[in-house]
N, C-alpha and C. Protein backbone atom coordinates (compact mmCIF):
# COMPACT_ATOMS: atom_id res chain seq x y z
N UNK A 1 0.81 -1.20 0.00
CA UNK A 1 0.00 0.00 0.00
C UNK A 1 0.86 1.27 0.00
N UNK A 2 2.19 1.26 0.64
CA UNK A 2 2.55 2.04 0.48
C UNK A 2 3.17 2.72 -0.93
N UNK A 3 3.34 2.48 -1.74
CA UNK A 3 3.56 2.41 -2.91
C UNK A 3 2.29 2.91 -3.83
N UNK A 4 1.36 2.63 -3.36
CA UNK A 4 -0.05 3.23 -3.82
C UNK A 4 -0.21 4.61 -3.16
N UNK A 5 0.04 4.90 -2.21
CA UNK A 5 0.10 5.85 -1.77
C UNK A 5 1.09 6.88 -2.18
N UNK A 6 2.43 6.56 -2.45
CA UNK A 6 3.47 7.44 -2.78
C UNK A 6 2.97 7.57 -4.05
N UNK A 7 2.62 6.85 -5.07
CA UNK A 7 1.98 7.02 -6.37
C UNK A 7 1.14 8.34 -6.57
N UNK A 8 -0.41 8.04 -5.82
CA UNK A 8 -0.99 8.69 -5.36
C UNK A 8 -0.78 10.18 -5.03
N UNK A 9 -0.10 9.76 -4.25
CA UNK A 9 0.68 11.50 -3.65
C UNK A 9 1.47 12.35 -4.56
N UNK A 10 1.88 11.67 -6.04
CA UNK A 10 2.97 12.37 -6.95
C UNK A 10 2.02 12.84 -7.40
N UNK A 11 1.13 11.81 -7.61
CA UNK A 11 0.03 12.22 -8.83
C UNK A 11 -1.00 13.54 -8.49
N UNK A 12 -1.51 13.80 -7.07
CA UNK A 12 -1.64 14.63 -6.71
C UNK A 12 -1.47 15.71 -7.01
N UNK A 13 0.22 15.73 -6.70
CA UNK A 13 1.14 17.07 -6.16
C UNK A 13 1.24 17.24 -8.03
N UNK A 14 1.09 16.74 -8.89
CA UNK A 14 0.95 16.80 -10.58
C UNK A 14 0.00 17.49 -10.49
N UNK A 15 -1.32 17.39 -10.03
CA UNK A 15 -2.42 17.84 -10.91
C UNK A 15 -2.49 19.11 -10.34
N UNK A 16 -1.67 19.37 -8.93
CA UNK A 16 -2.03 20.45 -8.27
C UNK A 16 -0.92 21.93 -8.29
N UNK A 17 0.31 21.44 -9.27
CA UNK A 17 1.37 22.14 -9.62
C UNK A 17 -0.02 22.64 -11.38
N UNK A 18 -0.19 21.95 -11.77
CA UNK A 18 -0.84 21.94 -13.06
C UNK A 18 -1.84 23.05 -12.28
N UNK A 19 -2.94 23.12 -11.82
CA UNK A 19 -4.00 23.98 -10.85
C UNK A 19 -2.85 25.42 -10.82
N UNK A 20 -1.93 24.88 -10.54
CA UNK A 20 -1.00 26.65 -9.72
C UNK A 20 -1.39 27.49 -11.25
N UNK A 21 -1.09 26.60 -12.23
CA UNK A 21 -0.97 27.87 -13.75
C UNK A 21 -2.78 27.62 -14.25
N UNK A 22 -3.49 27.13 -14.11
CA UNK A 22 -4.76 26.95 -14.65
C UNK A 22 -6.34 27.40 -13.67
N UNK A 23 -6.67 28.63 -14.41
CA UNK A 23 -7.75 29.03 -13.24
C UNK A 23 -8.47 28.48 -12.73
N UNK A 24 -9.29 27.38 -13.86
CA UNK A 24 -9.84 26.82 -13.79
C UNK A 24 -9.91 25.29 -12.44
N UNK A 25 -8.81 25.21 -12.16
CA UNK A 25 -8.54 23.94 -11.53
C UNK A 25 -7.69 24.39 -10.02
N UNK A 26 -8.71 23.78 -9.33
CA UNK A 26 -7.81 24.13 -7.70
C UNK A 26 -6.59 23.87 -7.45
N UNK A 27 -5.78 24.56 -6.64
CA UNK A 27 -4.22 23.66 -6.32
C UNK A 27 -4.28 23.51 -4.65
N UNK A 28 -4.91 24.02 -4.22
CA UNK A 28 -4.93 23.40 -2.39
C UNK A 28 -5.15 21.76 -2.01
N UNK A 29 -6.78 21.58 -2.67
CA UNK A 29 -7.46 20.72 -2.43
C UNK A 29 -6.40 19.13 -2.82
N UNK A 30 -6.44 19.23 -4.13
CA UNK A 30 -5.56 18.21 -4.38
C UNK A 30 -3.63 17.90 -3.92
N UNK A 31 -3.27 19.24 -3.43
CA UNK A 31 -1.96 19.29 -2.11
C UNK A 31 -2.18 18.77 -0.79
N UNK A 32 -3.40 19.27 -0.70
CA UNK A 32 -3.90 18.37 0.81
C UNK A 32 -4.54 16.90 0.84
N UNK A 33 -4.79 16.07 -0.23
CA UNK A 33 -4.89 14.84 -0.24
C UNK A 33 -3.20 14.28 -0.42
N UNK A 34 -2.65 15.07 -1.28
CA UNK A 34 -1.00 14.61 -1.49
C UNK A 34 -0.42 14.25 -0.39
N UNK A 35 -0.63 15.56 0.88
CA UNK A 35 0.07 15.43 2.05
C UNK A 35 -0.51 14.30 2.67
N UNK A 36 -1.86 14.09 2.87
CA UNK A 36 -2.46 12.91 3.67
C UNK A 36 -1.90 11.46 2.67
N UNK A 37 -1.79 11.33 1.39
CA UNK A 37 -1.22 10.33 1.02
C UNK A 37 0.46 10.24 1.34
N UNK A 38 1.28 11.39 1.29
CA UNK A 38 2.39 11.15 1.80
C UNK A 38 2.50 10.67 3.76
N UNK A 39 1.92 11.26 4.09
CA UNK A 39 1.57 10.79 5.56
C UNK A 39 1.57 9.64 5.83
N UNK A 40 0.95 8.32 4.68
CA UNK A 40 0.98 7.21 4.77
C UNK A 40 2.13 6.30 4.12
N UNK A 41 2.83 7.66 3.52
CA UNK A 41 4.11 6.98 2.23
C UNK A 41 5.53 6.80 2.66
N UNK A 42 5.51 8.61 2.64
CA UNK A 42 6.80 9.08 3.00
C UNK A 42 7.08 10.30 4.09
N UNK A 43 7.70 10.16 5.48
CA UNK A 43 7.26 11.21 5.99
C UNK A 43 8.35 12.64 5.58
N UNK A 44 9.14 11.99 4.82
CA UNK A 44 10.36 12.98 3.84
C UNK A 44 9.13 14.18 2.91
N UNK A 45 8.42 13.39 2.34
CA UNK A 45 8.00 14.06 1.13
C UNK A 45 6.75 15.08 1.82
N UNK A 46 5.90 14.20 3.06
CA UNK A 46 4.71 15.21 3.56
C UNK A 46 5.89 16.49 4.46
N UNK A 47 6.88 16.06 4.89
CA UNK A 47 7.30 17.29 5.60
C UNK A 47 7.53 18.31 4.67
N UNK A 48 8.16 17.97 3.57
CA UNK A 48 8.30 18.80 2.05
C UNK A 48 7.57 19.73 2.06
N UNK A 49 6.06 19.08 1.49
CA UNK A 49 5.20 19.98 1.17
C UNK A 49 5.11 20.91 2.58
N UNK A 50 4.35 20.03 3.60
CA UNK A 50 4.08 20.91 4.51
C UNK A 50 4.96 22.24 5.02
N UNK A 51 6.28 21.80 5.03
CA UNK A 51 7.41 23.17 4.99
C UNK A 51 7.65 23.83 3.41
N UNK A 52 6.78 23.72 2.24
CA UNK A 52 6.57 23.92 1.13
C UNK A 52 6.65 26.25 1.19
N UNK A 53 7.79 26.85 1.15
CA UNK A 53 7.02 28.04 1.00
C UNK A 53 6.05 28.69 0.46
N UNK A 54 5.42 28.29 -0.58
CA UNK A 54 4.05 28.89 -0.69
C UNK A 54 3.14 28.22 -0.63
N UNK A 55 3.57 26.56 -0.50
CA UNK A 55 1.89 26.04 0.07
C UNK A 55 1.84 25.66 1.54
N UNK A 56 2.97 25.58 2.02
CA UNK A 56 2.83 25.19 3.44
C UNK A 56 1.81 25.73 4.05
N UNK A 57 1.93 26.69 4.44
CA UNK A 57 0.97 27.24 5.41
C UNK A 57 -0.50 26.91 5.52
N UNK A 58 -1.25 27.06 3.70
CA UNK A 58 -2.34 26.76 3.93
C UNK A 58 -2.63 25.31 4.18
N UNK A 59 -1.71 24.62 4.19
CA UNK A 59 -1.90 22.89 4.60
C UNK A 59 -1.46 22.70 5.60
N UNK A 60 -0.80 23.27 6.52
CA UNK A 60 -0.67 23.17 8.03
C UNK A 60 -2.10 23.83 8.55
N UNK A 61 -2.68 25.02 7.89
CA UNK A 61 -3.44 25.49 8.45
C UNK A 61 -4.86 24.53 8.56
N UNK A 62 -5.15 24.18 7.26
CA UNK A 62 -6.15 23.02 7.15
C UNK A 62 -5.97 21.98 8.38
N UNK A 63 -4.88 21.67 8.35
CA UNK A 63 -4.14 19.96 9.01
C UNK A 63 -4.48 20.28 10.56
N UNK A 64 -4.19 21.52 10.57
CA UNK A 64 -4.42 21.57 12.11
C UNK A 64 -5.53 22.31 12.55
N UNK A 65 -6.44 23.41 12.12
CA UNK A 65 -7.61 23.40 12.41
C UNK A 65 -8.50 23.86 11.23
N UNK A 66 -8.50 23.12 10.19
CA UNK A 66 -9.27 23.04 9.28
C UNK A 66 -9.78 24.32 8.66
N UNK A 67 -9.07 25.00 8.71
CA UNK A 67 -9.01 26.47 8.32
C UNK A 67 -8.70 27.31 6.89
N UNK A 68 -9.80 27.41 6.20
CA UNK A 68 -9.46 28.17 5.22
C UNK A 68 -9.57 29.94 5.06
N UNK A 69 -8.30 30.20 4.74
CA UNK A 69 -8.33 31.71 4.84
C UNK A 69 -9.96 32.38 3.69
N UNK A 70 -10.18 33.83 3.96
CA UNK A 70 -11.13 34.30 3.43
C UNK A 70 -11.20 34.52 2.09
N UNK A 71 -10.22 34.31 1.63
CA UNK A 71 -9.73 34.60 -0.20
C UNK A 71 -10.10 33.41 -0.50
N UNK A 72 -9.92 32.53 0.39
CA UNK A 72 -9.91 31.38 -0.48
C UNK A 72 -11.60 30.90 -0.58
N UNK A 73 -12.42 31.42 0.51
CA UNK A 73 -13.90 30.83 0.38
C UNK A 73 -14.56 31.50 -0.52
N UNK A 74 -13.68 33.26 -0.25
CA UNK A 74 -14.77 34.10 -1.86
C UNK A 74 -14.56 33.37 -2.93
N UNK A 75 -13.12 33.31 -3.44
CA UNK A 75 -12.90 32.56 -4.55
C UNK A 75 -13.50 30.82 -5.28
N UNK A 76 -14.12 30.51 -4.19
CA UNK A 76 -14.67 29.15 -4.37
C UNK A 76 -16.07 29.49 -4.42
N UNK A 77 -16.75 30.21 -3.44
CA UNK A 77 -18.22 30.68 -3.77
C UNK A 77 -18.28 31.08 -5.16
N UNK A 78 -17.22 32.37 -5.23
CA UNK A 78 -17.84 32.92 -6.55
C UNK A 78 -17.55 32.27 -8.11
N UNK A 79 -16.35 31.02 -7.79
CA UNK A 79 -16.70 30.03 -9.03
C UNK A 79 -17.53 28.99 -8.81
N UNK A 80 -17.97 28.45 -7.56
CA UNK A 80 -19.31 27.82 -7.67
C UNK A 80 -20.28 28.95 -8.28
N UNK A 81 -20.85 30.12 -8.35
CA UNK A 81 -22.13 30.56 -8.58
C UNK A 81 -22.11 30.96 -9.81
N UNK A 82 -20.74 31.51 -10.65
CA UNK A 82 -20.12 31.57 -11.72
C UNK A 82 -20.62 30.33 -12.53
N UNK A 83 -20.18 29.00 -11.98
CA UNK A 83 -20.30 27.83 -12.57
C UNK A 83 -21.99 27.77 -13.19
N UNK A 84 -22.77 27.85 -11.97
CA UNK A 84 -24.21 27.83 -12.09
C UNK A 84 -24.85 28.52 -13.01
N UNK A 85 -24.32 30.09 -12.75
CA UNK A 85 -24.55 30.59 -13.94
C UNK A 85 -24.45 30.28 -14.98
N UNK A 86 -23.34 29.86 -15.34
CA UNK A 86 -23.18 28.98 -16.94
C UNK A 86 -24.05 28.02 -17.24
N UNK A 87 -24.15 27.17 -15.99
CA UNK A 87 -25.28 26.14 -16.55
C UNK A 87 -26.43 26.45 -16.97
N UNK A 88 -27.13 27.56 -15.94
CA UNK A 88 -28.30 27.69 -16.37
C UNK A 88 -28.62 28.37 -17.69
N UNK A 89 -27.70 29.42 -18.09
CA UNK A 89 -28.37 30.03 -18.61
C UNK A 89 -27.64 29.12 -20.10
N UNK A 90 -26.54 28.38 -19.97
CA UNK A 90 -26.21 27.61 -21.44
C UNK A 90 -26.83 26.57 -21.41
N UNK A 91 -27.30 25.90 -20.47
CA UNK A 91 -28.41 24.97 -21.03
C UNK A 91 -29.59 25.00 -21.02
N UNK A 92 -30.45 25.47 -20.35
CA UNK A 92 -31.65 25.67 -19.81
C UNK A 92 -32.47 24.82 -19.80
N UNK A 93 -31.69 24.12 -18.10
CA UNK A 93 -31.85 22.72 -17.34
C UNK A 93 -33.65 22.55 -17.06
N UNK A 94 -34.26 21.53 -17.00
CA UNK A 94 -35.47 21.20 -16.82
C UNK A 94 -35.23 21.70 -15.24
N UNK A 95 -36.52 22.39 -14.88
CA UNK A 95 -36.27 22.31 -13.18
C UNK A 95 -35.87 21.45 -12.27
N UNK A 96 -35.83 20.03 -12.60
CA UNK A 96 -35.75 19.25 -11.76
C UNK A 96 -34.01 19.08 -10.98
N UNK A 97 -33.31 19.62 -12.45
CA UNK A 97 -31.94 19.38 -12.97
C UNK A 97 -31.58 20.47 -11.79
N UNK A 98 -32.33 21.74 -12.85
CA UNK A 98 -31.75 22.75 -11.71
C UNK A 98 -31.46 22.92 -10.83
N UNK A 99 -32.61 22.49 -9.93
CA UNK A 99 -32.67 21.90 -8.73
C UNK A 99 -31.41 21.01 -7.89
N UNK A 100 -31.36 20.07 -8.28
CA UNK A 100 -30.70 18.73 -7.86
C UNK A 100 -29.14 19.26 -8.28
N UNK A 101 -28.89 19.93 -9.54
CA UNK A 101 -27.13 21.06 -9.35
C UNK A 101 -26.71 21.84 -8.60
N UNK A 102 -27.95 22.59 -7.80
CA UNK A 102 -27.82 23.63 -7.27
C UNK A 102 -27.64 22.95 -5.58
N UNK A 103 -28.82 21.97 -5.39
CA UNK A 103 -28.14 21.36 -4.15
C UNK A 103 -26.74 20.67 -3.97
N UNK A 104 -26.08 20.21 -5.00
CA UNK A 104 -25.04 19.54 -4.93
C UNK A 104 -24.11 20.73 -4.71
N UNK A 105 -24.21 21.99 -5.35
CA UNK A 105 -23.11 23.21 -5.79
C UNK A 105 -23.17 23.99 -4.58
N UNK A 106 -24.34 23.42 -3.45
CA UNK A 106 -24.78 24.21 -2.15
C UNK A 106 -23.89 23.92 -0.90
N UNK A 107 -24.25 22.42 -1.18
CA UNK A 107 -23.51 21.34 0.21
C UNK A 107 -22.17 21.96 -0.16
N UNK A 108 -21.18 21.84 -0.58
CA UNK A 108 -19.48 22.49 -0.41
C UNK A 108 -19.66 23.62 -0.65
N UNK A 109 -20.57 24.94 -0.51
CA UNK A 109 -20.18 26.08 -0.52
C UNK A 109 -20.38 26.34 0.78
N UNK A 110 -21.21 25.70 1.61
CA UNK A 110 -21.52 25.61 3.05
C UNK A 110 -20.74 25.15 3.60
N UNK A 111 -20.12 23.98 3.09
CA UNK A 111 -19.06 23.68 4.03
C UNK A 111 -17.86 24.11 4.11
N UNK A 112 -17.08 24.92 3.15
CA UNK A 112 -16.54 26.23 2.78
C UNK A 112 -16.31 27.01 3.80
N UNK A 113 -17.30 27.75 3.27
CA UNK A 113 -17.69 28.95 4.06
C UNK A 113 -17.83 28.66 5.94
N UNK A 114 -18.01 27.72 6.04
CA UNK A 114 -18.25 27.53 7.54
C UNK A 114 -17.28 26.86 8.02
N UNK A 115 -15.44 26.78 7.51
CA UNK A 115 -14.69 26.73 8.12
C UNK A 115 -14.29 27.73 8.96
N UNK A 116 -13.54 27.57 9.90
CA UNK A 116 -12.62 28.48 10.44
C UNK A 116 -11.41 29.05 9.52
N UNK A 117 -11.18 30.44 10.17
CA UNK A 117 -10.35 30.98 8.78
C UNK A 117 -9.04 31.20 9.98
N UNK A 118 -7.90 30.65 9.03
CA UNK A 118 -6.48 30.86 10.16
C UNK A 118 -6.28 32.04 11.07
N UNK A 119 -6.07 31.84 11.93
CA UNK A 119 -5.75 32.70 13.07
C UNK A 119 -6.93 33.23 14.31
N UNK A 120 -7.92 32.74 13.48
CA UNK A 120 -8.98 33.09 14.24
C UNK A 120 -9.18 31.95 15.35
């Protein structure tokens, strides 16, 4: 397993170096599964990141009290509602659709938003 995991964790820290240059695609989210897969791999490579200068912090901050700073929840709200927008108005979803996107696009903006933000 461990080997699945170090795998895992490259592949990660790939998609999430790829995220740093692409707006479109997060680079936290997939750094902080990296670190929890290095956690199980290598504790060389999670100390890495975690002492990482520009990502450390927000993955210590997560790791230890689940904390996302305030840039980071506007920025996720306003491409969730961004997103929605697109849907609706480029497809123009049967209500039911609407519906059932908008709850899915709801649950992680809530849970977002209702972290603790570092330092607080």
């Amino acid at each position: 397993m461990r080997v699945v995991y170090l795998g895992l964790g490259w592949l990660l820290v790939t998609i999430g170096v790829i995220g740093a240059f692409l707006p479109v695609l997060p680079t936290t989210p997939f750094l902080i599964l990296a670190v929890a897969c290095f956690a199980r791999s290598s504790p060389r490579l999670e100390a890495w990141l975690l002492d990482h200068p520009k990502f450390g912090r927000p993955l210590r901050d997560w790791r230890e009290k689940g904390a996302v700073p305030r840039k980071a929840k506007i920025a996720a709200v306003t491409m969730m509602t961004a997103s929605y927008a697109i849907f609706w108005f480029g497809s123009s979803p049967p209500f039911w659709r609407a519906v059932l996107v908008a709850a899915i696009m709801i649950a992680p903006a809530i849970f977002v938003v209702t972290r603790p933000e570092p330092g607080a």
